[in-house]
N, C-alpha and C. Protein backbone atom coordinates (compact mmCIF):
# COMPACT_ATOMS: atom_id res chain seq x y z
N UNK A 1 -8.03 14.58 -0.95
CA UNK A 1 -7.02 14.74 -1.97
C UNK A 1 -6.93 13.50 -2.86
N UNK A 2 -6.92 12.22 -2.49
CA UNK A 2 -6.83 11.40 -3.25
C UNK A 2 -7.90 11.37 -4.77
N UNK A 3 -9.28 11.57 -4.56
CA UNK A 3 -10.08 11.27 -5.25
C UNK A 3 -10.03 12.49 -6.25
N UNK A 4 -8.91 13.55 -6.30
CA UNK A 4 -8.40 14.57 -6.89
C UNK A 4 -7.64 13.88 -7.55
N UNK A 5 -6.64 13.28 -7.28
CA UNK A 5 -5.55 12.34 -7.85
C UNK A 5 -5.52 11.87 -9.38
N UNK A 6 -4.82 11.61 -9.83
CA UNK A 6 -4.67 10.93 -11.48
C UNK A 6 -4.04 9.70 -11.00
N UNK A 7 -3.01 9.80 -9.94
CA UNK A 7 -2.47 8.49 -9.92
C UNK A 7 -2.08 8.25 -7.80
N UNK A 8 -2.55 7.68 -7.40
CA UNK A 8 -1.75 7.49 -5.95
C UNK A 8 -0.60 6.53 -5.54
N UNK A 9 0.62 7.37 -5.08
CA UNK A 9 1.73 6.13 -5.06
C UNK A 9 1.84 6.36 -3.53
N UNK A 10 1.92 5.40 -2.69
CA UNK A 10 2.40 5.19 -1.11
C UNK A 10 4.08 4.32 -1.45
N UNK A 11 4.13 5.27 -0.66
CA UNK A 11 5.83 4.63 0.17
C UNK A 11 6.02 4.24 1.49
N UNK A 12 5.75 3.56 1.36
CA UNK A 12 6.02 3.06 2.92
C UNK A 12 6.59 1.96 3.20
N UNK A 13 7.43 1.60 4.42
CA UNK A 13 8.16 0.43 4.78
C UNK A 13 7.55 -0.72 5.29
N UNK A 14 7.83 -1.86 5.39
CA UNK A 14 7.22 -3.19 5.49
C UNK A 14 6.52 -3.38 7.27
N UNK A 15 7.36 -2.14 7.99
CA UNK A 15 6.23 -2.50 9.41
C UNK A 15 5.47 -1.39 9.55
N UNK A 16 5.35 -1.11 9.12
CA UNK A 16 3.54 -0.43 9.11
C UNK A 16 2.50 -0.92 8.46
N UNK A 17 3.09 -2.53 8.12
CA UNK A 17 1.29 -3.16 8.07
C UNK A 17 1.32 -3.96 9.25
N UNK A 18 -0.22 -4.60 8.87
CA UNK A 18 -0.39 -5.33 9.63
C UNK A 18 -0.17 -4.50 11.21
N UNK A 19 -0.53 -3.20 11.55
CA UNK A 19 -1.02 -3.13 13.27
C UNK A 19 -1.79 -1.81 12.57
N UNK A 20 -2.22 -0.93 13.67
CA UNK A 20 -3.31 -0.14 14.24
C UNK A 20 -2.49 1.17 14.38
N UNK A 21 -3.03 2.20 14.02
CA UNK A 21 -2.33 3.16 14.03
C UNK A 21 -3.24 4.64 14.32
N UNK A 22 -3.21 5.70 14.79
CA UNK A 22 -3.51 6.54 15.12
C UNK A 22 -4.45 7.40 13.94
N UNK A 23 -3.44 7.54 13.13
CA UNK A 23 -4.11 8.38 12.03
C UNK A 23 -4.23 7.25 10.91
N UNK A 24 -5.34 7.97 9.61
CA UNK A 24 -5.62 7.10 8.65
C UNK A 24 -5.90 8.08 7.83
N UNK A 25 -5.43 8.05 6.28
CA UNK A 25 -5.68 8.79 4.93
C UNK A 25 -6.62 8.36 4.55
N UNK A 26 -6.84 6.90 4.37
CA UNK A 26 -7.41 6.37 3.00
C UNK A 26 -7.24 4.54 3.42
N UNK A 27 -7.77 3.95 1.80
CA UNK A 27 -7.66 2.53 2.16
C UNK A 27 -6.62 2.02 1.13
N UNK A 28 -5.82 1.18 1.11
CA UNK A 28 -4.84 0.61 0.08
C UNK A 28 -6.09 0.41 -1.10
N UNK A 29 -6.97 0.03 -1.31
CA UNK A 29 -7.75 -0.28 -2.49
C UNK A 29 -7.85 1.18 -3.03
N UNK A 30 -7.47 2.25 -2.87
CA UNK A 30 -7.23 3.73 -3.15
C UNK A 30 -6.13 3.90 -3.60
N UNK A 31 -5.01 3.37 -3.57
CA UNK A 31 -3.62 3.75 -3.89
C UNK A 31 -3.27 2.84 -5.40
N UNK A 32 -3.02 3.09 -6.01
CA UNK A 32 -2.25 2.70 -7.40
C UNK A 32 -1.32 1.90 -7.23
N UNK A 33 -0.23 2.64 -6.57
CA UNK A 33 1.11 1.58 -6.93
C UNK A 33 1.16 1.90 -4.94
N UNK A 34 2.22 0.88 -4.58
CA UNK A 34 2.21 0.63 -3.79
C UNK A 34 4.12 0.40 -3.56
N UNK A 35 4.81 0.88 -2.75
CA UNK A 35 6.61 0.88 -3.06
C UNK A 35 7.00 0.71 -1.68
N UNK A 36 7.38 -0.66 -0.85
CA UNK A 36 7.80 -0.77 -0.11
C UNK A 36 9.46 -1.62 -0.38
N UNK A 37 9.56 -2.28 0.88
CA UNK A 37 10.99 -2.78 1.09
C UNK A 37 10.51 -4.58 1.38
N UNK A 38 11.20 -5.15 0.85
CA UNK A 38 11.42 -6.51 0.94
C UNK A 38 10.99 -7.25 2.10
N UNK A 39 10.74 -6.41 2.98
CA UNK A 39 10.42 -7.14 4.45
C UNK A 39 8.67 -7.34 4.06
N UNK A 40 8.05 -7.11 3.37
CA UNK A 40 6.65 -7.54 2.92
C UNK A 40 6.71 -8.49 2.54
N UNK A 41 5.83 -9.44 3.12
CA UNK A 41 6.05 -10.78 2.92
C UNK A 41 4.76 -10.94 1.55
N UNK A 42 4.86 -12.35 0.84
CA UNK A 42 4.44 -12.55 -0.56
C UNK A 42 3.39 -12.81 -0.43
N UNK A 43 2.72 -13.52 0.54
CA UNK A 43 1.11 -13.69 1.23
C UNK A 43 0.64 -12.07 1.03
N UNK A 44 1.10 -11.20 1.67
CA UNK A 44 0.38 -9.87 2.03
C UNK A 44 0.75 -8.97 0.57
N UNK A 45 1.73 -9.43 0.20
CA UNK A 45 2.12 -8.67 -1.45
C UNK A 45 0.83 -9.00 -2.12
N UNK A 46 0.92 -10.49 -2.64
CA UNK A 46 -0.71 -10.97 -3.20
C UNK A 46 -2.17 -10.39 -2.71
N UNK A 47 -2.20 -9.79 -1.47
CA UNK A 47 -3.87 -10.15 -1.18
C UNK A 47 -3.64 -8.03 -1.31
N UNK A 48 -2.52 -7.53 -1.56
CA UNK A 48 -3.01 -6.16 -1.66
C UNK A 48 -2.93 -5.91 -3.26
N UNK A 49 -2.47 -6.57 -4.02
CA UNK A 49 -2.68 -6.80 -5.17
C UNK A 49 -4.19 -7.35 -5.76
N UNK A 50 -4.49 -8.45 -5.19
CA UNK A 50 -6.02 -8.48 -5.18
C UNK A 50 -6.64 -7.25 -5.06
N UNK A 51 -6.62 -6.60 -4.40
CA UNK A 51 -7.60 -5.33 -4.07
C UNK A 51 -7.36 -4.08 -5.27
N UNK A 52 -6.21 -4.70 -6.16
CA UNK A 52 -5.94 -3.46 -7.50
C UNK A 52 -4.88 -2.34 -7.34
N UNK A 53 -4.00 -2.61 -6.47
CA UNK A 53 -3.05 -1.74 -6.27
C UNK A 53 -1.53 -2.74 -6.63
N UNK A 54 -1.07 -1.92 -7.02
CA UNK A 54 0.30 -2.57 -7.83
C UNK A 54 1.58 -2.10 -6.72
N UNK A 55 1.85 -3.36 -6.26
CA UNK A 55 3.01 -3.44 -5.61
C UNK A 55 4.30 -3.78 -6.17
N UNK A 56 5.44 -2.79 -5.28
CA UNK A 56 6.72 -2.61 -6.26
C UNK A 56 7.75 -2.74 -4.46
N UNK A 57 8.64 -4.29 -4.79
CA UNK A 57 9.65 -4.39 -3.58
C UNK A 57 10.77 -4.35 -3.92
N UNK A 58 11.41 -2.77 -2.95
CA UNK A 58 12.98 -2.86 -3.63
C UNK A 58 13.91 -3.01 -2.37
């Protein structure tokens, strides 16, 4: 589905990075914008920004 996409936005909260998880969609270098919560720290904001996805902390 993604590579169908015009635009990919993930929502997700600040602890589901950084560990290992069961299932997998895709890679953040796939997603567009990126909309979590403040608990993402500015090290890991920057280096998923590097990869071309636009992060948004509210």
């Amino acid at each position: 589905m993604i590579p169908a996409a015009r635009r990919v936005v993930l929502l997700a909260d600040s602890t589901k990075f950084g560990q290992e998880h069961f299932a997998r969609f895709g890679d953040l270098a796939q997603v567009d914008l990126l909309i979590t919560d403040t608990g993402l720290g500015s090290d890991d904001a920057l280096a998923i920004e590097a990869q071309g996805t636009e992060v948004a902390r509210a």
